[in-house]
Protein backbone atom coordinates (compact mmCIF):
# COMPACT_ATOMS: atom_id res chain seq x y z
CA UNK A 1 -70.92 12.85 70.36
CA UNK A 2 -70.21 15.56 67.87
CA UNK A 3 -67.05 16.65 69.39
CA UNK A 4 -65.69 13.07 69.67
CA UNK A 5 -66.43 12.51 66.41
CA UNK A 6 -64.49 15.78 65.34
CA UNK A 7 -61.75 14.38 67.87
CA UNK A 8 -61.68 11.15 65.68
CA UNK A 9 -61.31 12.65 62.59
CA UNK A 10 -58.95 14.85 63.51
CA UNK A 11 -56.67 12.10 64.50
CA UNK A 12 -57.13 9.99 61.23
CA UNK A 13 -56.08 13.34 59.09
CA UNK A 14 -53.28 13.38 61.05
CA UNK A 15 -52.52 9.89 60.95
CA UNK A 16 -52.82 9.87 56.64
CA UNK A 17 -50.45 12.90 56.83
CA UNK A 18 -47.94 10.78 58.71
CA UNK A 19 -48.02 7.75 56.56
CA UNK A 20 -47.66 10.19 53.23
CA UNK A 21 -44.60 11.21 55.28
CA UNK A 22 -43.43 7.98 56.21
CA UNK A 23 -43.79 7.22 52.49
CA UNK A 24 -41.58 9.22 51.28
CA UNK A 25 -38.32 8.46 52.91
CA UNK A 26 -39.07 4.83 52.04
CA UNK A 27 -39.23 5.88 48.34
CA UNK A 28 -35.82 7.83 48.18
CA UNK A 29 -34.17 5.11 49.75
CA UNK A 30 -35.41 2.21 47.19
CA UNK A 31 -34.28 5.28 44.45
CA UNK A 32 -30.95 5.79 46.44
CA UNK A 33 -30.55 1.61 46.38
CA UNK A 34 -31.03 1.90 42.64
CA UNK A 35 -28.35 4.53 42.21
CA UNK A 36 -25.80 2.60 43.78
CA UNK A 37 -26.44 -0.71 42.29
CA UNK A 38 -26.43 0.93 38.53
CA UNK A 39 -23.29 2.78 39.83
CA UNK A 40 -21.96 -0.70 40.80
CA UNK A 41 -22.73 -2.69 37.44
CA UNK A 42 -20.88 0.23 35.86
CA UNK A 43 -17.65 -0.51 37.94
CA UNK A 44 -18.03 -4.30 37.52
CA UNK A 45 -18.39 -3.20 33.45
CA UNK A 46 -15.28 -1.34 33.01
CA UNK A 47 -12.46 -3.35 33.03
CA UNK A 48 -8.44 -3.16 34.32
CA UNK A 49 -6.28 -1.38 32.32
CA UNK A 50 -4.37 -3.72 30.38
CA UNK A 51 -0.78 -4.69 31.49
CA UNK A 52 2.20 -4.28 29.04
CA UNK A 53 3.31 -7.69 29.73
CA UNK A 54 -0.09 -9.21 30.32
CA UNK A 55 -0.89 -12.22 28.06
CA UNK A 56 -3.93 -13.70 26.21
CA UNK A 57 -4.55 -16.34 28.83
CA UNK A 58 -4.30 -13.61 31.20
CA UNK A 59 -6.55 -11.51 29.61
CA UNK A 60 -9.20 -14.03 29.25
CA UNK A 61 -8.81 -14.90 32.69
CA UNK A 62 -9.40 -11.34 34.16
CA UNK A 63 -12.51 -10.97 32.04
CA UNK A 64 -14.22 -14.90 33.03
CA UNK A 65 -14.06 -13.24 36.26
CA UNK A 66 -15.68 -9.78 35.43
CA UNK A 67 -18.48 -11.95 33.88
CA UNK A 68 -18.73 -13.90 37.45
CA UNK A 69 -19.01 -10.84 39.69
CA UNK A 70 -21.79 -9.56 37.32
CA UNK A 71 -23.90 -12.53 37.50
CA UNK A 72 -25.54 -12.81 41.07
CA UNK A 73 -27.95 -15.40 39.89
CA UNK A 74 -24.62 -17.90 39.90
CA UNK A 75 -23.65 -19.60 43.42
CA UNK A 76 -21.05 -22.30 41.90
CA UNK A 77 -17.57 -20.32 40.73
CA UNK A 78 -16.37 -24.04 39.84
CA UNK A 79 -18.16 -23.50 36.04
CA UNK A 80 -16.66 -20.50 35.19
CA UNK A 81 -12.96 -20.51 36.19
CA UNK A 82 -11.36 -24.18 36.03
CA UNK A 83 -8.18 -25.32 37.64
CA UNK A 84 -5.20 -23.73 35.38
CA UNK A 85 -6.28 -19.85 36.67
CA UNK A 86 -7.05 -20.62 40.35
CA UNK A 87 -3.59 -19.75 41.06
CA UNK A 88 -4.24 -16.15 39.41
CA UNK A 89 -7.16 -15.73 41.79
CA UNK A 90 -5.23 -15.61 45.00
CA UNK A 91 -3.40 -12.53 44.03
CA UNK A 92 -5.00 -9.34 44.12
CA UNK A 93 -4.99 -7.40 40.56
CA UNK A 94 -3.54 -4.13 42.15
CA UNK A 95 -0.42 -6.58 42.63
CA UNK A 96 0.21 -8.02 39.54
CA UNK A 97 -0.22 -4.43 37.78
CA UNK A 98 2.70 -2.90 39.80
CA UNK A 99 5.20 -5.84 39.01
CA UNK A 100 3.73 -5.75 35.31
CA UNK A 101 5.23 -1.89 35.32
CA UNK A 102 8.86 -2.80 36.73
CA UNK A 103 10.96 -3.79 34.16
CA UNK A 104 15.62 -4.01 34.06
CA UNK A 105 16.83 -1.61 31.13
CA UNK A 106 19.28 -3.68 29.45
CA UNK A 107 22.43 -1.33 27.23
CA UNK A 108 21.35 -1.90 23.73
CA UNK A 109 23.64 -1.05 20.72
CA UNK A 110 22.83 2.44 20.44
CA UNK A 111 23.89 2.93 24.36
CA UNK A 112 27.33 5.02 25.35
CA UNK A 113 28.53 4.29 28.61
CA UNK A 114 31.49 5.22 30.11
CA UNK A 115 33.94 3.24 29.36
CA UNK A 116 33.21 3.30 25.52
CA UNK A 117 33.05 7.07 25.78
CA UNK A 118 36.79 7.51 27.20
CA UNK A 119 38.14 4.87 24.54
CA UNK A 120 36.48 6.64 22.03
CA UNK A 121 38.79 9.54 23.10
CA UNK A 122 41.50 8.00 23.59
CA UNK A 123 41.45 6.87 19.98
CA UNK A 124 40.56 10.44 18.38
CA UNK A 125 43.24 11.91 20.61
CA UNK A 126 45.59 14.17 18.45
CA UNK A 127 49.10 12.76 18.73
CA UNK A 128 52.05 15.56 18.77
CA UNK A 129 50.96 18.74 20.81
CA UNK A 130 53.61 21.55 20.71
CA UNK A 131 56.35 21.42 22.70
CA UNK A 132 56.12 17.47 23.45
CA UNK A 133 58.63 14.67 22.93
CA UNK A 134 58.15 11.54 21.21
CA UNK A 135 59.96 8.57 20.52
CA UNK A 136 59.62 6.90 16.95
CA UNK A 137 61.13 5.38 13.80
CA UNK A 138 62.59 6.60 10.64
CA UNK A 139 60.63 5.22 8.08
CA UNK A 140 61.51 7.39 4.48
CA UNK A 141 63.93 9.59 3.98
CA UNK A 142 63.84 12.19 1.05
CA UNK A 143 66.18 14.88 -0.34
CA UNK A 144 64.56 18.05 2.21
CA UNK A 145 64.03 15.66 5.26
CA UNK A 146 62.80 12.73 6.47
CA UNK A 147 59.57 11.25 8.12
CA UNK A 148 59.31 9.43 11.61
CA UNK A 149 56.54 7.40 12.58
CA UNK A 150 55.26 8.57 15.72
CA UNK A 151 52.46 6.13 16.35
CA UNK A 152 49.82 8.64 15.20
CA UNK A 153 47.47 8.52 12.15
CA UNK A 154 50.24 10.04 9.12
CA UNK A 155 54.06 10.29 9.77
CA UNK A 156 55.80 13.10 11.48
CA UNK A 157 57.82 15.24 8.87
CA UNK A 158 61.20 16.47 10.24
CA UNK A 159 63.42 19.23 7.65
CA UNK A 160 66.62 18.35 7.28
CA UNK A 161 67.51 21.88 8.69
CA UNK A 162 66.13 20.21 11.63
CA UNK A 163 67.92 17.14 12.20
CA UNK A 164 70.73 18.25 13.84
CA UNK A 165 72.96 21.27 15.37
CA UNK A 166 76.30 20.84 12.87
CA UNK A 167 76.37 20.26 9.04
CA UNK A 168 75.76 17.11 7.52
CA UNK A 169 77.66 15.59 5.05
CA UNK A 170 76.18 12.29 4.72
CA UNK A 171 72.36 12.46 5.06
CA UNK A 172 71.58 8.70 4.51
CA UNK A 173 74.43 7.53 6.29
CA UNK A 174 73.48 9.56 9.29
CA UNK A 175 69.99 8.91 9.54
CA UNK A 176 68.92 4.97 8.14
CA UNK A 177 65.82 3.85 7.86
CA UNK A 178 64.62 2.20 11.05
CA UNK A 179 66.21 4.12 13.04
CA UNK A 180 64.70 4.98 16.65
CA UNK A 181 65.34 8.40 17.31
CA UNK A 182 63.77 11.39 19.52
CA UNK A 183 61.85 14.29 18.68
CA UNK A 184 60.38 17.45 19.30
CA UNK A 185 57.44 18.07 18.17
CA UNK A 186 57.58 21.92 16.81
CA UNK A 187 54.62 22.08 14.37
CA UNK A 188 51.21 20.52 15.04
CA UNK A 189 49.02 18.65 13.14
CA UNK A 190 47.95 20.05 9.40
CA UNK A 191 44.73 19.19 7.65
CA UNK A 192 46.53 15.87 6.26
CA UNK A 193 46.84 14.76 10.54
CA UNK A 194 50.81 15.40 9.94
CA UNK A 195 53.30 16.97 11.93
CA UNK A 196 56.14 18.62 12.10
CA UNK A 197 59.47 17.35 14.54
CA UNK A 198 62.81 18.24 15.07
CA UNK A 199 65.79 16.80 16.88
CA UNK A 200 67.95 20.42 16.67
CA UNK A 201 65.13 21.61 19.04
CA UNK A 202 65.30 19.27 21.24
CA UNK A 203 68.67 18.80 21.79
CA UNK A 204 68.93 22.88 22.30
CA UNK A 205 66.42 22.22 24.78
CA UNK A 206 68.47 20.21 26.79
CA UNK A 207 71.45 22.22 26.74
CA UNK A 208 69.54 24.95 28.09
CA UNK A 209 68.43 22.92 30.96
CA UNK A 210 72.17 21.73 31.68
CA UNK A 211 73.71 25.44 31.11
CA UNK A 212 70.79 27.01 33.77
CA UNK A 213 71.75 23.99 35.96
CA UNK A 214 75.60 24.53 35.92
CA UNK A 215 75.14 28.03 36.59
CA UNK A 216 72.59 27.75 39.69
CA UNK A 217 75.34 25.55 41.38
CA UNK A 218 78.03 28.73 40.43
CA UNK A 219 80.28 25.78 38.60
CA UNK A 220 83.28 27.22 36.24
CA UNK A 221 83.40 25.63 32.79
CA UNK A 222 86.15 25.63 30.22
CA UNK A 223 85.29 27.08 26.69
CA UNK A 224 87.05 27.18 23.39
CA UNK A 225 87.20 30.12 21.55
CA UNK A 226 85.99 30.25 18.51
CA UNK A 227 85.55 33.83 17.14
CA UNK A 228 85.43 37.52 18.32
CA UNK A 229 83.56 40.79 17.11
CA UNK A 230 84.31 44.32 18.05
CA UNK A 231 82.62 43.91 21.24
CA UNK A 232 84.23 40.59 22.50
CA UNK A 233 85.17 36.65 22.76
CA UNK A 234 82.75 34.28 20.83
CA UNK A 235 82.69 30.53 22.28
CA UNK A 236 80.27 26.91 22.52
CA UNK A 237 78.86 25.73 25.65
CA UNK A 238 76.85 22.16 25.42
CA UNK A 239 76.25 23.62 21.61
CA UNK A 240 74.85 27.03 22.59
CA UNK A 241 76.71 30.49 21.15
CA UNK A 242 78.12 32.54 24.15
CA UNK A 243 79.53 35.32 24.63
CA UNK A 244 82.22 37.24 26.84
CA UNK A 245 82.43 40.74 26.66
CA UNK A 246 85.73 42.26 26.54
CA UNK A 247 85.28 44.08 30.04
CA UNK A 248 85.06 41.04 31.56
CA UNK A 249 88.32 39.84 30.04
CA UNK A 250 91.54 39.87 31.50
CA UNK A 251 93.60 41.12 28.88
CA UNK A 252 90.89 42.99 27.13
CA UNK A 253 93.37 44.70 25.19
CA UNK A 254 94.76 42.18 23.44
CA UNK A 255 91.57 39.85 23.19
CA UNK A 256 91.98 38.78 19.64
CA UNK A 257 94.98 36.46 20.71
CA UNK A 258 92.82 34.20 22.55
CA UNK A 259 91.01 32.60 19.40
CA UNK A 260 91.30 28.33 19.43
CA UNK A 261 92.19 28.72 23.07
CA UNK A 262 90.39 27.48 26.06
CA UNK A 263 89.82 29.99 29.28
CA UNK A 264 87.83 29.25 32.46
CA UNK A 265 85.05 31.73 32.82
CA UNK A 266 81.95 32.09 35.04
CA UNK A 267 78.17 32.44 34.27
CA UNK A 268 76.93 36.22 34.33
CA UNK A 269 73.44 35.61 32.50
CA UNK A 270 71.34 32.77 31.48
CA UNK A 271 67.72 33.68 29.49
CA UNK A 272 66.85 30.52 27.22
CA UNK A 273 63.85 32.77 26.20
CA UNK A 274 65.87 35.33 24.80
CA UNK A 275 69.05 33.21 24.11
CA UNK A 276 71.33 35.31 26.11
CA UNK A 277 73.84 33.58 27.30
CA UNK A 278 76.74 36.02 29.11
CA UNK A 279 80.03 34.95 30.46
CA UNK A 280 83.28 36.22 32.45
CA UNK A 281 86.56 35.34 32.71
CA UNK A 282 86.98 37.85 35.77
CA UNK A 283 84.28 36.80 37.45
CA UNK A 284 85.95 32.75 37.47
CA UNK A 285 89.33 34.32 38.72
CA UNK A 286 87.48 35.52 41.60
CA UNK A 287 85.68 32.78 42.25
CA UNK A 288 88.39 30.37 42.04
CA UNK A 289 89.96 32.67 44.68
CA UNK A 290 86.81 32.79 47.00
CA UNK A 291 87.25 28.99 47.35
CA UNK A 292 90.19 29.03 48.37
CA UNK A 293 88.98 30.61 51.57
CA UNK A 294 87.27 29.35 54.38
CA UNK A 295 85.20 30.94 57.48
CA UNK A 296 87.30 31.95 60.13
CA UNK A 297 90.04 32.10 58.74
CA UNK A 298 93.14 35.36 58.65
CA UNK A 299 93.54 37.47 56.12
CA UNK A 300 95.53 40.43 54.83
CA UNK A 301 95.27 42.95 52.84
CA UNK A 302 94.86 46.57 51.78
CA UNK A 303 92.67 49.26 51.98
CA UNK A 304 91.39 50.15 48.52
CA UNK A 305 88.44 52.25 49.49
CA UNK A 306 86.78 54.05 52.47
CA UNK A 307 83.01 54.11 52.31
CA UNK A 308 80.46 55.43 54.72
CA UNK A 309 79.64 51.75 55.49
CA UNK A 310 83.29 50.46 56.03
CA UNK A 311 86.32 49.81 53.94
CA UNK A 312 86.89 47.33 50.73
CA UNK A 313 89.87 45.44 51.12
CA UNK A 314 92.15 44.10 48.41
CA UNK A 315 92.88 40.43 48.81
CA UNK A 316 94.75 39.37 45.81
CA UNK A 317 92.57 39.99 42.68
CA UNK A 318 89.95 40.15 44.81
CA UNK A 319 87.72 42.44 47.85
CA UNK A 320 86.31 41.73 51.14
CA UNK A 321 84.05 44.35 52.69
CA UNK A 322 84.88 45.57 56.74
CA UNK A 323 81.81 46.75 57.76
CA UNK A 324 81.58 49.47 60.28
CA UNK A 325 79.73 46.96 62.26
CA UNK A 326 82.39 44.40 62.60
CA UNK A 327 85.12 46.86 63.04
CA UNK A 328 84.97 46.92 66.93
CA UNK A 329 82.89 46.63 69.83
CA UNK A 330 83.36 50.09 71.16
CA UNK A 331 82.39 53.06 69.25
CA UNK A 332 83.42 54.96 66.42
CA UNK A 333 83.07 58.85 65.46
CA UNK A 334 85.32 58.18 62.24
CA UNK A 335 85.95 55.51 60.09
CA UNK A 336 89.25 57.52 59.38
CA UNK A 337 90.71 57.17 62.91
CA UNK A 338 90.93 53.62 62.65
CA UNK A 339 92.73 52.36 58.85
CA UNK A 340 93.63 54.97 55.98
CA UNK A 341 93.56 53.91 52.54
CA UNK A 342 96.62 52.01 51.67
CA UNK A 343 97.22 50.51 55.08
CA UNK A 344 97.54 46.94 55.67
CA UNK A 345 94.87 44.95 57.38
CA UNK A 346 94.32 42.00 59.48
CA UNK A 347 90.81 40.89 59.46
CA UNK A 348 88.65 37.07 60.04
CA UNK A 349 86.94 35.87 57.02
CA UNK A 350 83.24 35.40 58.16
CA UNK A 351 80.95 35.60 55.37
CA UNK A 352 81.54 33.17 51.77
CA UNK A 353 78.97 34.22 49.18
CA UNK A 354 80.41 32.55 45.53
CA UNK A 355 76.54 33.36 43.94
CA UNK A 356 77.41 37.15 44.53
CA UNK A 357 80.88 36.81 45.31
CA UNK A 358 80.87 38.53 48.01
CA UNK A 359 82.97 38.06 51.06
CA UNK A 360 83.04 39.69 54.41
CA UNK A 361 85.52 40.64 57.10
CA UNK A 362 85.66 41.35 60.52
CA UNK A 363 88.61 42.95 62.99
CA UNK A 364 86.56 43.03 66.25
CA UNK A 365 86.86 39.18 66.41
CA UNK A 366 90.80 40.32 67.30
CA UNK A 367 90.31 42.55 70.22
CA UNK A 368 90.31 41.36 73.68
CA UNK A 369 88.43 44.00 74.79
CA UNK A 370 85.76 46.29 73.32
CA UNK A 371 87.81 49.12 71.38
CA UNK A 372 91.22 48.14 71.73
CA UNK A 373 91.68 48.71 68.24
CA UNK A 374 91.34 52.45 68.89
CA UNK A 375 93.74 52.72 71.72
CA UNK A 376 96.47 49.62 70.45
CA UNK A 377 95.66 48.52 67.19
CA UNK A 378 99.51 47.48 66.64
CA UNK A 379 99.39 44.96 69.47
CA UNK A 380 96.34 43.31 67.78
CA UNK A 381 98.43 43.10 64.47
CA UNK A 382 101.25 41.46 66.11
CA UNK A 383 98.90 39.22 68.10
CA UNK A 384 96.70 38.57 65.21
CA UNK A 385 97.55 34.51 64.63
CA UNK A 386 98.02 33.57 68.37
CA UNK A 387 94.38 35.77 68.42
CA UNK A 388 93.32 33.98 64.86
CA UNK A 389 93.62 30.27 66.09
CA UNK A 390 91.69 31.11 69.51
CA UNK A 391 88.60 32.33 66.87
CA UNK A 392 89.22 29.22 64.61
CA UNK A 393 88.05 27.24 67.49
CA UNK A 394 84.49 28.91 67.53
CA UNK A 395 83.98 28.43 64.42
CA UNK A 396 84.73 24.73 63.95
CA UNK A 397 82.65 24.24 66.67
CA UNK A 398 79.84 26.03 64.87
CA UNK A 399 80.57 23.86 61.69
CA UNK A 400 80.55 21.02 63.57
């Protein structure tokens, strides 16, 4: 009886252990319960930040329904929010804050865009850059020059040293007010916004541009003559100064005599940088003679020199050049065994060059067989037209 009494108590130790156990769970859960409900009443107390655009009504509304989640005790939401904010209620918060931070920039009157930015240039833009031509009116005229209105903030100033290329007798009279005239601007602006123009410059300009024109195309131009120096002919061109050396004169000797008279010459140099302008009346007299001949055509003339390369040939005033190459088709151990100097040539015109005037010949267009003109260069000169007209033919059909 002893032992299952021992038994007994045994098992009701062990069974108050257990429930002291049990116990405590229980108790850290009703503590873990209280946790999270404080932690919840201290969410439901803080409230949404406020909205920028978020009114009083709206503000009031939010917190009528903070005070409605806090209250458990309340079961009828009807007496705390009334009709007018029911509308709010159907929207989550989270919503309304995102739309409450989108707002349209508008341009205000301290915004630049664009468009004002490039007009703002536009209007601060300098007018009269070197070297630029404007069109504008005469609007005063004093006794050192005159002033233009250019469209710019002050007045253009032109010298009267400026105005034109010749003398002026009659300022007024030759520039009135109102005027329209053209200018180029030589000076930019000062500290007053002015600047400086001239018309002498820009009609020097031009004449440049004409001169370097005429003399690309290898033109001839009649010039008066207006003065001469120890070293040659002075003369105008388009209202530039040029200037013909007496080596490229025909009667050098004698040069003086052609003051106030006109003469044909040719362009030799053109430098508007430098204002060099070089002419020839040699070089027009042999130009004027190069265009009087044509490709394929006969020619004779005279052997002036005998180079390693081939002869020059004299053909009136001016020389053609027979190149060893277009002497014949056979071959040659001497120039000398074919033409001496002195002896007359027949020879096709083949090459025109007026830029370099430069004009070149050929015989072995005349033989009818490679190197007859070392075996019977008589025939060929007897035979040359007959020969001539056959080689005409190829070369109309090459122009053709």
């Amino acid at each position: 009886m002893k032992g299952l009494s021992d038994n007994k108590s045994s098992k009701n130790f062990e069974d108050k252990s257990n429930k002291k156990e049990l116990k405590k769970p229980l108790q850290l859960l009703q503590l873990n319960k209280k946790d999270s409900l404080i932690d919840k009443n201290k969410e439901k107390e803080t409230f949404p930040p406020i909205v920028e655009k978020e009114t009083e009504n709206e503000l009031k509304t939010a917190k009528s329904i903070e005070s409605i989640n806090s209250n458990k005790s309340s079961t009828n939401i009807g007496e705390f929010i009334d009709d007018k904010h029911l509308s709010y209620l159907e929207k989550p918060l989270a919503k309304e804050k995102t739309n409450a931070n989108i707002f349209e920039r508008t341009v205000d009157d301290f915004d630049f865009d664009e468009d004002a930015f490039l007009a703002a240039l536009n209007e601060n833009e300098p007018i009269g850059l070197a070297g630029e031509t404007i069109k504008g009116k005469i609007i005063a005229l004093e006794s050192d020059g005159l002033y233009v209105d250019i469209g710019g903030k002050a007045p253009g100033y032109m010298p009267k040293k400026e105005s034109c290329l010749g003398v002026i007798t009659n300022f007024k009279e030759r520039f009135p007010i109102g005027m329209e005239i053209e200018v180029l601007v030589i000076k930019e602006q000062n500290a007053d916004g002015m600047v400086t123009v001239s018309a002498r410059a820009l009609i020097l300009r031009k004449s440049w541009e004409n001169v370097s024109n005429i003399a690309k195309t290898g033109a001839l131009v009649n010039v008066l003559i207006n003065g001469f120096n120890r070293g040659g002919l002075t003369c105008d061109i388009e209202g530039l100064r040029g200037f013909i050396p007496r080596s490229q004169l025909e009667e050098g000797l004698n040069y003086q005599s052609l003051v106030n008279k006109t003469i044909k010459v040719a362009f030799i140099e053109v430098n508007p940088d430098t204002r060099k302008l070089v002419l020839s009346e040699k070089k027009a007299t042999i130009i004027s003679k190069v265009e009087k001949l044509k490709q394929g055509q006969l020619i004779k003339g005279k052997v002036l020199a005998i180079k390693p390369y081939g002869f020059f040939i004299d053909l009136g005033g001016i020389s053609g050049l027979l190149h060893q190459s277009s002497i014949t088709n056979g071959s040659i151990r001497d120039l000398r065994e074919i033409f001496m100097e002195g002896e007359i040539v027949h020879a096709i015109v083949t090459e025109i060059n007026l830029e370099k005037g430069r004009i070149g010949l050929n015989t072995a267009l005349l033989e009818s067989s490679p190197g007859e003109i070392l075996v019977d260069k008589g025939k060929i000169i007897e035979e040359s037209d007959e020969r001539a007209r056959k080689v005409q033919t190829l070369f109309n059909k090459d122009i053709t």
